[in-house]
PDB file of N, CA and C in Angstrom:
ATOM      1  N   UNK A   1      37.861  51.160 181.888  1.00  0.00           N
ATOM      2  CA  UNK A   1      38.206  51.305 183.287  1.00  0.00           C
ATOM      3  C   UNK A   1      37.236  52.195 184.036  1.00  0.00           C
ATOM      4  N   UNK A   2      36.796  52.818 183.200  1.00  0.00           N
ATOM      5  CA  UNK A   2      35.890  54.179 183.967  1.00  0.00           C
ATOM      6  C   UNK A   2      34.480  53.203 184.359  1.00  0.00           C
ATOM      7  N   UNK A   3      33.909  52.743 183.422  1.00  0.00           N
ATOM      8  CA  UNK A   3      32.699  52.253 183.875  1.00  0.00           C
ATOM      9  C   UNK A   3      32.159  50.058 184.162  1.00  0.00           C
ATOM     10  N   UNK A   4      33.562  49.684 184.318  1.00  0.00           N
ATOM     11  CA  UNK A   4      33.558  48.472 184.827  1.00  0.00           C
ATOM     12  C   UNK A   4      34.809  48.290 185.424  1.00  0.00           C
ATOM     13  N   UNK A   5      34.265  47.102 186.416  1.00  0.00           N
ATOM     14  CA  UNK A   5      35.430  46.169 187.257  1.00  0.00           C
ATOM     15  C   UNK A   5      36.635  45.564 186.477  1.00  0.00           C
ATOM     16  N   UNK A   6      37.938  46.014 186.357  1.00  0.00           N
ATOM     17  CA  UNK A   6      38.538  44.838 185.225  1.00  0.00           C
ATOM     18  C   UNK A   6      39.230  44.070 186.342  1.00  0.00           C
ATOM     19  N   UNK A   7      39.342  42.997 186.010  1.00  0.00           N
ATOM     20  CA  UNK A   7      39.466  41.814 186.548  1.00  0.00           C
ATOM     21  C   UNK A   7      40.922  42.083 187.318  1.00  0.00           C
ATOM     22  N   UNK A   8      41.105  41.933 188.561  1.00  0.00           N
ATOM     23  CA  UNK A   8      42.558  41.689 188.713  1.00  0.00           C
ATOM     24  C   UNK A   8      43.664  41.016 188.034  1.00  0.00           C
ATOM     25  N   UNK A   9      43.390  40.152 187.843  1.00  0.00           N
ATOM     26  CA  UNK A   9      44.465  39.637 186.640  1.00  0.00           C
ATOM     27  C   UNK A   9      44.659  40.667 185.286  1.00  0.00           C
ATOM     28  N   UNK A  10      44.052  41.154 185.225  1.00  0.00           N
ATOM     29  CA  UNK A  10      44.350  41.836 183.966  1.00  0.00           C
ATOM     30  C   UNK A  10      44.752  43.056 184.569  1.00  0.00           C
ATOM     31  N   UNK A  11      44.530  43.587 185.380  1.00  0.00           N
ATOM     32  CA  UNK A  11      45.302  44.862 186.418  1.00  0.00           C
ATOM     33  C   UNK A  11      46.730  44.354 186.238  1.00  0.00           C
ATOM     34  N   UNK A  12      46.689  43.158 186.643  1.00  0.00           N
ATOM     35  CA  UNK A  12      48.716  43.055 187.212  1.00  0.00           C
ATOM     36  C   UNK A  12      49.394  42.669 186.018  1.00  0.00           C
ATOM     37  N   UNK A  13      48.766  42.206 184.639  1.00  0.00           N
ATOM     38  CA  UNK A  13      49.247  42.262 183.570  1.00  0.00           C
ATOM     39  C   UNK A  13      49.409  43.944 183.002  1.00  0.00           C
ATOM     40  N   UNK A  14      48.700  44.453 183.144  1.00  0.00           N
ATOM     41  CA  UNK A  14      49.163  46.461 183.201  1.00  0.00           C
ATOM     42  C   UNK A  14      50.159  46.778 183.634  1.00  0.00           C
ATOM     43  N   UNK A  15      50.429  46.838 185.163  1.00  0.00           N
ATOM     44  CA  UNK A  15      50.999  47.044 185.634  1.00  0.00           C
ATOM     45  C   UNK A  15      52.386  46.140 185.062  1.00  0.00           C
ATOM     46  N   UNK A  16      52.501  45.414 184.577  1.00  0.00           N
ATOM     47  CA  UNK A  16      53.792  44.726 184.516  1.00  0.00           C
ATOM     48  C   UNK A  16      54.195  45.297 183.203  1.00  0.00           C
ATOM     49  N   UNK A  17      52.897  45.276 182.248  1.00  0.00           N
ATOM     50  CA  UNK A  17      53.477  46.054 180.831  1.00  0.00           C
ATOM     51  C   UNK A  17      54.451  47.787 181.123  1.00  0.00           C
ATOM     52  N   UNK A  18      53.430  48.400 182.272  1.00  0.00           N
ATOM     53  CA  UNK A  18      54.054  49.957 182.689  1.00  0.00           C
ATOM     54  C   UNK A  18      55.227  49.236 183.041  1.00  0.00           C
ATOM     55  N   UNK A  19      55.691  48.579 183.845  1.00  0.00           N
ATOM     56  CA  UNK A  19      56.484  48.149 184.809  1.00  0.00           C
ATOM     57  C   UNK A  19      58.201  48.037 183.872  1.00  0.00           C
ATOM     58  N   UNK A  20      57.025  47.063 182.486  1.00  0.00           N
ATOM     59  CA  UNK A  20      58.549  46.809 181.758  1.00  0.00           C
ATOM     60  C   UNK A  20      59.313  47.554 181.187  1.00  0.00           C
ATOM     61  N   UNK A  21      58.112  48.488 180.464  1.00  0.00           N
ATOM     62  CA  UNK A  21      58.606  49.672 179.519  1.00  0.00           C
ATOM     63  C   UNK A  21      59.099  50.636 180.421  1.00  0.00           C
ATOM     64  N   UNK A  22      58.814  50.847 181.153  1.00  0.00           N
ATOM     65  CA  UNK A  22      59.483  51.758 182.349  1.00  0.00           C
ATOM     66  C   UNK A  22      61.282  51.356 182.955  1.00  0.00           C
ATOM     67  N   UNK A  23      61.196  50.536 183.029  1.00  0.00           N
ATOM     68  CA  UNK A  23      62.727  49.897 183.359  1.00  0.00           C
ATOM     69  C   UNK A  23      63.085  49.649 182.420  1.00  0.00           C
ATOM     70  N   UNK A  24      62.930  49.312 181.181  1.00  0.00           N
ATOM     71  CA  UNK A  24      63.512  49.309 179.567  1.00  0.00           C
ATOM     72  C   UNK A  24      63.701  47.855 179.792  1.00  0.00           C
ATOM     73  N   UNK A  25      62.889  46.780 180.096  1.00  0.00           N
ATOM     74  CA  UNK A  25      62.877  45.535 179.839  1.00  0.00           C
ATOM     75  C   UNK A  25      62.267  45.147 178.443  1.00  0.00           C
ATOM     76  N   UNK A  26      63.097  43.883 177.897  1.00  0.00           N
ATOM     77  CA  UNK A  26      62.329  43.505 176.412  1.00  0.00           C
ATOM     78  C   UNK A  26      62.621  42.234 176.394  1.00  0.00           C
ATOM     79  N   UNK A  27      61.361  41.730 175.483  1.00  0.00           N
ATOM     80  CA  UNK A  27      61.543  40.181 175.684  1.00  0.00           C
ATOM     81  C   UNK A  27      62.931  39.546 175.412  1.00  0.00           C
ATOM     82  N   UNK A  28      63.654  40.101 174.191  1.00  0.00           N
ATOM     83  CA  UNK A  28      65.266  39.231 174.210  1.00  0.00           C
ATOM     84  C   UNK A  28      65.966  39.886 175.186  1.00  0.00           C
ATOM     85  N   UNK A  29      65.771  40.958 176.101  1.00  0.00           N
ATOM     86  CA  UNK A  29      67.037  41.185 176.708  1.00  0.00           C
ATOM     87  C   UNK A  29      66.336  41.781 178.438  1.00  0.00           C
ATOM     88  N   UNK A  30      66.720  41.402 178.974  1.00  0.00           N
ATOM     89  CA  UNK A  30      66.337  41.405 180.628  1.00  0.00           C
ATOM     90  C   UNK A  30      66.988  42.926 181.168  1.00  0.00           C
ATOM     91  N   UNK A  31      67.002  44.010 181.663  1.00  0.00           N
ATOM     92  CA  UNK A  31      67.518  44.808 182.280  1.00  0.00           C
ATOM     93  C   UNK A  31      67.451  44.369 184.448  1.00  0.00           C
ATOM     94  N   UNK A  32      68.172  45.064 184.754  1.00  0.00           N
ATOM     95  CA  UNK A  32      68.554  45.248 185.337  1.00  0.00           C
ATOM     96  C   UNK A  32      67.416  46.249 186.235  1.00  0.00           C
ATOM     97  N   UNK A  33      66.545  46.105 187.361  1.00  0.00           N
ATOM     98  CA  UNK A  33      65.461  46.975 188.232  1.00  0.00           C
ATOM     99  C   UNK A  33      66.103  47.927 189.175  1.00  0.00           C
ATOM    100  N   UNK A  34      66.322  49.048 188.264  1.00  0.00           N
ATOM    101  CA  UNK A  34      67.127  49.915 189.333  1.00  0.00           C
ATOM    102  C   UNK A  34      66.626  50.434 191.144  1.00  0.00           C
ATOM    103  N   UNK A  35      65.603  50.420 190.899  1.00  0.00           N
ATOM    104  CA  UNK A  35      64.659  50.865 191.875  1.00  0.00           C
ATOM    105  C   UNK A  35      63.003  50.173 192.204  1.00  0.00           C
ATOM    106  N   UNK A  36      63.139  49.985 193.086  1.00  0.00           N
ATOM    107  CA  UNK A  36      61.527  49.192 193.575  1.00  0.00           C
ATOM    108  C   UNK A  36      60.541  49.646 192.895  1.00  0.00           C
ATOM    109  N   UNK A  37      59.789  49.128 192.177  1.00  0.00           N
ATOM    110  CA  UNK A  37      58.192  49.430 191.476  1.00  0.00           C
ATOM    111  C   UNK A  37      57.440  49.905 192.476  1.00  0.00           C
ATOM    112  N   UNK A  38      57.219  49.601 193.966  1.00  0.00           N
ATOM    113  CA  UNK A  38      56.288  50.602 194.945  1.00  0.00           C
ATOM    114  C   UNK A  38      57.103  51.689 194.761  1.00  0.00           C
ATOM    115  N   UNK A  39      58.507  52.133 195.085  1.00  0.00           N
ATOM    116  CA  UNK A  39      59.000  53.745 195.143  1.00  0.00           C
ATOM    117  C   UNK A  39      59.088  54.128 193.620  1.00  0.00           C
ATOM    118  N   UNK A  40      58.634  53.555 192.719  1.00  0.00           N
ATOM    119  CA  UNK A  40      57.897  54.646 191.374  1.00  0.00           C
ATOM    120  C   UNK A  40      56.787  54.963 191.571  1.00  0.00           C
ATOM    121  N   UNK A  41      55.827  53.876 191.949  1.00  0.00           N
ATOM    122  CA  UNK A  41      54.458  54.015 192.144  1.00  0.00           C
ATOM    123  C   UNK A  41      54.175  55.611 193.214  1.00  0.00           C
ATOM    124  N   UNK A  42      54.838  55.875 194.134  1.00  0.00           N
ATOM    125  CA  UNK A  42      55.034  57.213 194.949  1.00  0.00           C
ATOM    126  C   UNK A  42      54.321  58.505 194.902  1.00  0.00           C
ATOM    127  N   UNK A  43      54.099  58.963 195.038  1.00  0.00           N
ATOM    128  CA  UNK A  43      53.271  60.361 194.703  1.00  0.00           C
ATOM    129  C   UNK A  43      55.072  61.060 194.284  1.00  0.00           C
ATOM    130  N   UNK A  44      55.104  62.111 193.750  1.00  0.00           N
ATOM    131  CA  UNK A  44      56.115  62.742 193.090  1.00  0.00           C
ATOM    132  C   UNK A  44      56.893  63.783 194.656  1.00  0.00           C
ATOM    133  N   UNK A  45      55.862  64.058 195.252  1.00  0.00           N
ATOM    134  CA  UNK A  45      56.488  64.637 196.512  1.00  0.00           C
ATOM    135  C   UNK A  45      57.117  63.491 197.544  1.00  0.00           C
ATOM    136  N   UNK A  46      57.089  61.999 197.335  1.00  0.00           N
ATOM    137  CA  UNK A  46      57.647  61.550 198.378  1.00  0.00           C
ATOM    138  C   UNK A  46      58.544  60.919 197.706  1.00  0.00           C
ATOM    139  N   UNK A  47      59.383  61.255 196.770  1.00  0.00           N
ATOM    140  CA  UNK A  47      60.145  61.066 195.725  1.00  0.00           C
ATOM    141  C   UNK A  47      60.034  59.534 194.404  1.00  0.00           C
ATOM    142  N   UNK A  48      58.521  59.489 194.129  1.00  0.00           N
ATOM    143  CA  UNK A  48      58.095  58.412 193.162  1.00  0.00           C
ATOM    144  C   UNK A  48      57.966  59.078 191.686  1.00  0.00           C
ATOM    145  N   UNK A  49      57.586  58.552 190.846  1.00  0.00           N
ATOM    146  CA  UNK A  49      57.060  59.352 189.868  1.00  0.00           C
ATOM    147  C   UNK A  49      55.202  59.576 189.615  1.00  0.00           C
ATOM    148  N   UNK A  50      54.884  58.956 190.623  1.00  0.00           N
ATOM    149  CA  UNK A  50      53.482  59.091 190.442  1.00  0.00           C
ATOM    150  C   UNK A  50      52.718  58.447 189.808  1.00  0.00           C
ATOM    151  N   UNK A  51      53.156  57.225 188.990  1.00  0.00           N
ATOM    152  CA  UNK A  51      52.486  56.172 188.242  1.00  0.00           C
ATOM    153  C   UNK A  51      51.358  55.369 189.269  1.00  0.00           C
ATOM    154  N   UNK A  52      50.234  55.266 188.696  1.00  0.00           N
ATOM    155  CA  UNK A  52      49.247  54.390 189.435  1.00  0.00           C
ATOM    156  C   UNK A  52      49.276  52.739 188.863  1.00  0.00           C
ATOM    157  N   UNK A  53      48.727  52.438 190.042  1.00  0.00           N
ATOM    158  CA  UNK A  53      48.627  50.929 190.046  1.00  0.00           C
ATOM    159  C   UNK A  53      47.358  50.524 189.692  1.00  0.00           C
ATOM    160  N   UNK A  54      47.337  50.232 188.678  1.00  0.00           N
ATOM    161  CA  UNK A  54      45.500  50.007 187.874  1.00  0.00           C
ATOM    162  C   UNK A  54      44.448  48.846 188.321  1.00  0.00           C
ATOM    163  N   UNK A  55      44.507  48.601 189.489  1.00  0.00           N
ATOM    164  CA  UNK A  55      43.633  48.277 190.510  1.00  0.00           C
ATOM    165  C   UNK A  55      42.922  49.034 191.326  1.00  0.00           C
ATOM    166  N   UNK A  56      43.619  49.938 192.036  1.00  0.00           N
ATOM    167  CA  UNK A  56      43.192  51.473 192.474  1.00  0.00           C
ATOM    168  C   UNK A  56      42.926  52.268 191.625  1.00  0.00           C
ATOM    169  N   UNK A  57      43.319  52.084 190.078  1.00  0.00           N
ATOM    170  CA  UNK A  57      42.804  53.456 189.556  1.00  0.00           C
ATOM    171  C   UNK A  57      41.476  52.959 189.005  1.00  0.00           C
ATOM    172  N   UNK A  58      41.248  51.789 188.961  1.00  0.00           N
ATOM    173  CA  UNK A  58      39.904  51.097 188.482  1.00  0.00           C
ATOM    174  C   UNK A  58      38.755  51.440 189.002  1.00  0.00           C
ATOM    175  N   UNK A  59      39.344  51.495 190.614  1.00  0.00           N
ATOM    176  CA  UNK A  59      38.318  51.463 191.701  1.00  0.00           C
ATOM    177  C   UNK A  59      37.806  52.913 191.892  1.00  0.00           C
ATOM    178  N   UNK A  60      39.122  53.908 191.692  1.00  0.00           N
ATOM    179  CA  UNK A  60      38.661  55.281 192.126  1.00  0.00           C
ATOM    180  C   UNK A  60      37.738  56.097 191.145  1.00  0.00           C
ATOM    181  N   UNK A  61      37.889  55.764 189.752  1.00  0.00           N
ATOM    182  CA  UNK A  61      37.392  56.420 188.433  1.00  0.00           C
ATOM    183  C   UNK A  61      35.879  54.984 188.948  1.00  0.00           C
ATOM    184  N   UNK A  62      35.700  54.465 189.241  1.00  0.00           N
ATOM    185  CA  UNK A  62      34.362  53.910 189.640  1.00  0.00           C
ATOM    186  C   UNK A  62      33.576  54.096 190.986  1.00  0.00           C
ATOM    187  N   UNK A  63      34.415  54.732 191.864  1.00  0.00           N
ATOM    188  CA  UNK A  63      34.078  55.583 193.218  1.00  0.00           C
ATOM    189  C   UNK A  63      33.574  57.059 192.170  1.00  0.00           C
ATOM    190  N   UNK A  64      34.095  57.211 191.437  1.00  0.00           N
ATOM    191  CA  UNK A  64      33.573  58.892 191.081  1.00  0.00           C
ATOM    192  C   UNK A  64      32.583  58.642 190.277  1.00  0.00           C
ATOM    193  N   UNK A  65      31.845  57.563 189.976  1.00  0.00           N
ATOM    194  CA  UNK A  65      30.846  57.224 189.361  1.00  0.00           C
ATOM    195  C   UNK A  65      29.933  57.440 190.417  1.00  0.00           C
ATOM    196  N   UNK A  66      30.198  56.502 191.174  1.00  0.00           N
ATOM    197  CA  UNK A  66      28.827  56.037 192.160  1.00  0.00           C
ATOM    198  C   UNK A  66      28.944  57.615 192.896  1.00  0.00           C
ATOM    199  N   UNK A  67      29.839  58.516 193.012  1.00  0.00           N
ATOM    200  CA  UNK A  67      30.309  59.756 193.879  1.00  0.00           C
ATOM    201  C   UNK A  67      28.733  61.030 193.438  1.00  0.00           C
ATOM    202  N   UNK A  68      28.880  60.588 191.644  1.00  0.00           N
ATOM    203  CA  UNK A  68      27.758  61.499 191.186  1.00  0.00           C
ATOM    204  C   UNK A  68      26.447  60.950 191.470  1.00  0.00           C
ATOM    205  N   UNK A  69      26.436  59.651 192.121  1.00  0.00           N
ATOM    206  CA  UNK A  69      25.144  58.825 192.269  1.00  0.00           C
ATOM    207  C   UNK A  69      24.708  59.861 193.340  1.00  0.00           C
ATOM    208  N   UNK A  70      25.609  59.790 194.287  1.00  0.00           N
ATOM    209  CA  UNK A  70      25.554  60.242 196.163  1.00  0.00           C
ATOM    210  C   UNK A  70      25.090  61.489 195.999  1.00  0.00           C
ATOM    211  N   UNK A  71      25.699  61.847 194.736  1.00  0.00           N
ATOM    212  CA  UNK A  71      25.430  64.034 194.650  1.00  0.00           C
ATOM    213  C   UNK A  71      23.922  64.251 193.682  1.00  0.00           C
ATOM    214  N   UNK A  72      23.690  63.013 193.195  1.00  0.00           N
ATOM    215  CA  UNK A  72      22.244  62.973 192.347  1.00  0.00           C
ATOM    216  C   UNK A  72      22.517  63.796 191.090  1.00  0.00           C
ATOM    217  N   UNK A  73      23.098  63.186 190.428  1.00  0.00           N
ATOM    218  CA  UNK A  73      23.606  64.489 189.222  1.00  0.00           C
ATOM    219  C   UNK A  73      22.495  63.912 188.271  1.00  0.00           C
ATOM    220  N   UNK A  74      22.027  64.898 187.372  1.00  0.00           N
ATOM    221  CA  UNK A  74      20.771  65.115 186.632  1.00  0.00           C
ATOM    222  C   UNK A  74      20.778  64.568 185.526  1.00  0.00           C
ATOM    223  N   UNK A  75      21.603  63.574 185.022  1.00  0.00           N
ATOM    224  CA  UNK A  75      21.984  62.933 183.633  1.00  0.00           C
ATOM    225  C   UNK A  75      21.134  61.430 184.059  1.00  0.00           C
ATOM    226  N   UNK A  76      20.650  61.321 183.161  1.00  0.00           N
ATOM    227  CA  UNK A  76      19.585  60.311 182.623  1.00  0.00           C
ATOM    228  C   UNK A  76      20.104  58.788 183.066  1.00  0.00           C
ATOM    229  N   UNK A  77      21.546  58.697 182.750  1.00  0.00           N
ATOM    230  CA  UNK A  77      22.009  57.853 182.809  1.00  0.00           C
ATOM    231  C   UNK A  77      22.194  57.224 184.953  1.00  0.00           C
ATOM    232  N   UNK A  78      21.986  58.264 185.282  1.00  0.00           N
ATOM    233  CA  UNK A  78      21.822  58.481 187.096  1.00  0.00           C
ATOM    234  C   UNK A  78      20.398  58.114 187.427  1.00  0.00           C
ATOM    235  N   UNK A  79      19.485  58.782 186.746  1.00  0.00           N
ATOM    236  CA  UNK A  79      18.154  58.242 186.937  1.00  0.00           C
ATOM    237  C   UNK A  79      17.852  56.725 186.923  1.00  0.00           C
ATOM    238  N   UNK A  80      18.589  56.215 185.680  1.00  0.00           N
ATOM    239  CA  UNK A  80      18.181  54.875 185.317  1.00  0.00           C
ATOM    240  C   UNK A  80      18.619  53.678 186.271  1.00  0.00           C
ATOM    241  N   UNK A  81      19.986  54.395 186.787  1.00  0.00           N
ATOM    242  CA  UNK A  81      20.761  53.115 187.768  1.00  0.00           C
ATOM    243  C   UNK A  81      20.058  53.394 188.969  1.00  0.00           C
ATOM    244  N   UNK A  82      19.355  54.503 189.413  1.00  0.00           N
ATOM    245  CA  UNK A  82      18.724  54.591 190.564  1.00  0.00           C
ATOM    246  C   UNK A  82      17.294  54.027 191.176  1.00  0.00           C
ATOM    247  N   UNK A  83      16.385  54.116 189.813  1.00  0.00           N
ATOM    248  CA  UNK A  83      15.439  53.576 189.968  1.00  0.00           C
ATOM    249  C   UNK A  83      15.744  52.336 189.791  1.00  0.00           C
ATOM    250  N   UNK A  84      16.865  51.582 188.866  1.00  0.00           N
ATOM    251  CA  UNK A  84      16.986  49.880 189.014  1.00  0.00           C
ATOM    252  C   UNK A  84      17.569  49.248 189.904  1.00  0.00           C
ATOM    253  N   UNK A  85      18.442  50.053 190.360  1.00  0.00           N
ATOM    254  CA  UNK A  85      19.211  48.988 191.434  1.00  0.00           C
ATOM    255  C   UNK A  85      18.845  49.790 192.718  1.00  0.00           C
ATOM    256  N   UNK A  86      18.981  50.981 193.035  1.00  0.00           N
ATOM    257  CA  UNK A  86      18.839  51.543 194.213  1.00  0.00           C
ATOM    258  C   UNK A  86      17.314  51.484 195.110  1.00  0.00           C
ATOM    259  N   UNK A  87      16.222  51.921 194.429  1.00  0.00           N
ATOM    260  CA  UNK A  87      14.879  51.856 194.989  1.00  0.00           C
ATOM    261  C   UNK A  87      14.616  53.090 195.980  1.00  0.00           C
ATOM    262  N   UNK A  88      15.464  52.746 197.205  1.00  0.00           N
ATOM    263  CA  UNK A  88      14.925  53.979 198.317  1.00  0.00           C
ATOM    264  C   UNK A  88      15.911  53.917 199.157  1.00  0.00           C
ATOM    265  N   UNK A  89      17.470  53.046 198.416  1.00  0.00           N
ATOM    266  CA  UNK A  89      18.571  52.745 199.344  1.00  0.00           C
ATOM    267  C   UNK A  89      19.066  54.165 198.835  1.00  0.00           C
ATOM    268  N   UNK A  90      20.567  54.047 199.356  1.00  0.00           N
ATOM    269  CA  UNK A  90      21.578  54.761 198.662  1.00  0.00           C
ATOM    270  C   UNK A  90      22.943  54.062 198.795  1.00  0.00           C
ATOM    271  N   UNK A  91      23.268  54.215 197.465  1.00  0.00           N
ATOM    272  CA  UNK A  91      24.705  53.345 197.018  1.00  0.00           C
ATOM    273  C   UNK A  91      25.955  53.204 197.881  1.00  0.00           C
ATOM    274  N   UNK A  92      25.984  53.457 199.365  1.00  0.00           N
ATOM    275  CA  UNK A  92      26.957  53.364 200.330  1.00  0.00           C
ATOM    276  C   UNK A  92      25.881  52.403 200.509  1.00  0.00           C
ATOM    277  N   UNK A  93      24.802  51.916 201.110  1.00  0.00           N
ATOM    278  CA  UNK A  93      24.366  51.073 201.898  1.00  0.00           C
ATOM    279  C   UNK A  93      24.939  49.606 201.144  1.00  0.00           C
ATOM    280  N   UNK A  94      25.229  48.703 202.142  1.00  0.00           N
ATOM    281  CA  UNK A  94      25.897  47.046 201.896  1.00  0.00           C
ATOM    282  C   UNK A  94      25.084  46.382 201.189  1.00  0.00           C
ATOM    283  N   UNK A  95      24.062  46.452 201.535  1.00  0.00           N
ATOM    284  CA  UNK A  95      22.912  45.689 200.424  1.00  0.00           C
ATOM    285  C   UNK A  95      22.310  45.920 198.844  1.00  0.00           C
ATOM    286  N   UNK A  96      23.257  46.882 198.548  1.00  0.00           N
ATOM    287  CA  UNK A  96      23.077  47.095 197.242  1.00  0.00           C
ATOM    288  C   UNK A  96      24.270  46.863 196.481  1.00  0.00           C
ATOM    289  N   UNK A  97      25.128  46.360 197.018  1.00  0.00           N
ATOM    290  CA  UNK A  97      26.458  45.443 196.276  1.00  0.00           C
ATOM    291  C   UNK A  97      25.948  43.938 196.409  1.00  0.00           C
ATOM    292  N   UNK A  98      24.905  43.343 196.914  1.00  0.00           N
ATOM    293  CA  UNK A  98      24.763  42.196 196.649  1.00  0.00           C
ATOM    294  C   UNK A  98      23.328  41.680 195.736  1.00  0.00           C
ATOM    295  N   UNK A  99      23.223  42.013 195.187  1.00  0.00           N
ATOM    296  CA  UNK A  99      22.172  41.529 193.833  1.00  0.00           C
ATOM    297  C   UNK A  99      22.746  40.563 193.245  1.00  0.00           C
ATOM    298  N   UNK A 100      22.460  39.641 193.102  1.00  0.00           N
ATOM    299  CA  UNK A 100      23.116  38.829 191.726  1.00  0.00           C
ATOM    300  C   UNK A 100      22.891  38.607 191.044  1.00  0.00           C
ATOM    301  N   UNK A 101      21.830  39.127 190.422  1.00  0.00           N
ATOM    302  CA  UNK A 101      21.642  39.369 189.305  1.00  0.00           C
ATOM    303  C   UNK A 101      21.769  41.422 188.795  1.00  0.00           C
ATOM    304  N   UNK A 102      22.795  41.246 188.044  1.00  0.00           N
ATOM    305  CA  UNK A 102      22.771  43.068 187.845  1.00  0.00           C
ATOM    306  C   UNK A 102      23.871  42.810 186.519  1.00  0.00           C
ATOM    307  N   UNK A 103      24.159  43.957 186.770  1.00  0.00           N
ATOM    308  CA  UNK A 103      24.881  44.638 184.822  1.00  0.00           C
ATOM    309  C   UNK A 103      26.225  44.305 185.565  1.00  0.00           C
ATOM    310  N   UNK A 104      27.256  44.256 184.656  1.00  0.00           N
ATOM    311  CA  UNK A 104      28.501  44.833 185.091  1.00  0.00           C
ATOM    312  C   UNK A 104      29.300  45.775 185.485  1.00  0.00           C
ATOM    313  N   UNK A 105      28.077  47.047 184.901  1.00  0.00           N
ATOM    314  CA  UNK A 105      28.545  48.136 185.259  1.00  0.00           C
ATOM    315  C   UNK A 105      28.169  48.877 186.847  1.00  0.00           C
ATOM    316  N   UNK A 106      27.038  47.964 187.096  1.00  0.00           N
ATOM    317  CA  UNK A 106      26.492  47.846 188.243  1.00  0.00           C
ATOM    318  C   UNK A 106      27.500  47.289 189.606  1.00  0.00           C
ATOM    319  N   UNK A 107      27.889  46.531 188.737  1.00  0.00           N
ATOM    320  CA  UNK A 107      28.838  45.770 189.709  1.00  0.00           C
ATOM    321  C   UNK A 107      29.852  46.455 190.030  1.00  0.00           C
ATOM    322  N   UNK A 108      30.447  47.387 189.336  1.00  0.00           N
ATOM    323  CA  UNK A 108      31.953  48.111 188.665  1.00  0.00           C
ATOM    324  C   UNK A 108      31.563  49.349 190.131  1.00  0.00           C
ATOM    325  N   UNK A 109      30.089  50.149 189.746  1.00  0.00           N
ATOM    326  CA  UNK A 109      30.284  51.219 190.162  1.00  0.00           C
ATOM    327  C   UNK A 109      29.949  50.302 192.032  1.00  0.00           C
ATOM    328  N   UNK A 110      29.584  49.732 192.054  1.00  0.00           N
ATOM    329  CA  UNK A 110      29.279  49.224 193.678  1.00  0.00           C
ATOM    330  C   UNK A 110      30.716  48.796 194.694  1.00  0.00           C
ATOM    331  N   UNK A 111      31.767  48.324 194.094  1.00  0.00           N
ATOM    332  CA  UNK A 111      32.962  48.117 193.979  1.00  0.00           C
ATOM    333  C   UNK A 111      33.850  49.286 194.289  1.00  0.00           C
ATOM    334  N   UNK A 112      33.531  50.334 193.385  1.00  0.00           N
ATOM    335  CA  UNK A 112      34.247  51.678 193.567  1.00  0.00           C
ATOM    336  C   UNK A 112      33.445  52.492 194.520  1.00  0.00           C
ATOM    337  N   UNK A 113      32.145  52.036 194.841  1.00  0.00           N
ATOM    338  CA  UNK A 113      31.259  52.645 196.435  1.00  0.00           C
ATOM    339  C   UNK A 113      31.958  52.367 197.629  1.00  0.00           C
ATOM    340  N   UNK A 114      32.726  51.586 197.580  1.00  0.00           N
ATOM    341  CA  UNK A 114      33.298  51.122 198.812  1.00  0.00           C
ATOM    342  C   UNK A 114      34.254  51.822 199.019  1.00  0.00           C
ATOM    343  N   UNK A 115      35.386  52.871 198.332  1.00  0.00           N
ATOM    344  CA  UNK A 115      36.294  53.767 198.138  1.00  0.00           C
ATOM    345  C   UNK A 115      35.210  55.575 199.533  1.00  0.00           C
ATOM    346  N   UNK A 116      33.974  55.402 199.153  1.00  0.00           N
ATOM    347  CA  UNK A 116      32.971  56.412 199.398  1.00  0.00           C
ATOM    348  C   UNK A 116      33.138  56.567 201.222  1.00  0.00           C
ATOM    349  N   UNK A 117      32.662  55.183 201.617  1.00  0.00           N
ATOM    350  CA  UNK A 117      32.352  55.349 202.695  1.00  0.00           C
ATOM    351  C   UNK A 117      33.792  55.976 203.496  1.00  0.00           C
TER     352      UNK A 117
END
């Protein structure tokens, strides 16, 4: 999750696994949804429990990727995505989410750039 896009479909299959075990659903026996899955999802102060929805958490742990791009952090691994995909842009600019040819992880952190602006 930290360093690629996972597919939406496989987000809302997460979320449904949290979803089940959380309401004590099981395949032979169905419970009963005491309460809406958005008012769990809640921050804990607006009375949820704070569970994330792993679409957003995909995106934000890949916004804090591209976040150390923006701050130029000194790890090798920053150098390398900068000189390949970036050139003389910087990873908020629109034209560096469209390459089509790039890594996945490329793709992942350009995705979670959009969280930046």
């Amino acid at each position: 999750m930290q360093s690629v896009k996972i597919p939406s479909e496989i987000c809302v299959k997460l979320d449904k696994i949290n979803r089940n075990f959380l309401q004590g659903h099981i395949d032979t026996k169905k419970a009963t949804h005491l309460i809406n899955w958005d008012t769990v999802c809640l921050l804990k102060k607006w009375g949820g429990l704070g569970i994330k929805f792993m679409k957003g958490m995909n995106q934000s742990l890949l916004a804090k990727i591209g976040w150390r791009i923006v701050q130029d952090d000194k790890g090798i691994w920053c150098k390398l995505l900068k000189s390949k995909y970036l050139h003389s842009k910087t990873i908020v600019d629109q034209e560096t989410g469209s390459r089509i040819v790039c890594s996945s992880t490329w793709k992942g952190i350009t995705f979670g750039a959009k969280l930046i602006n």
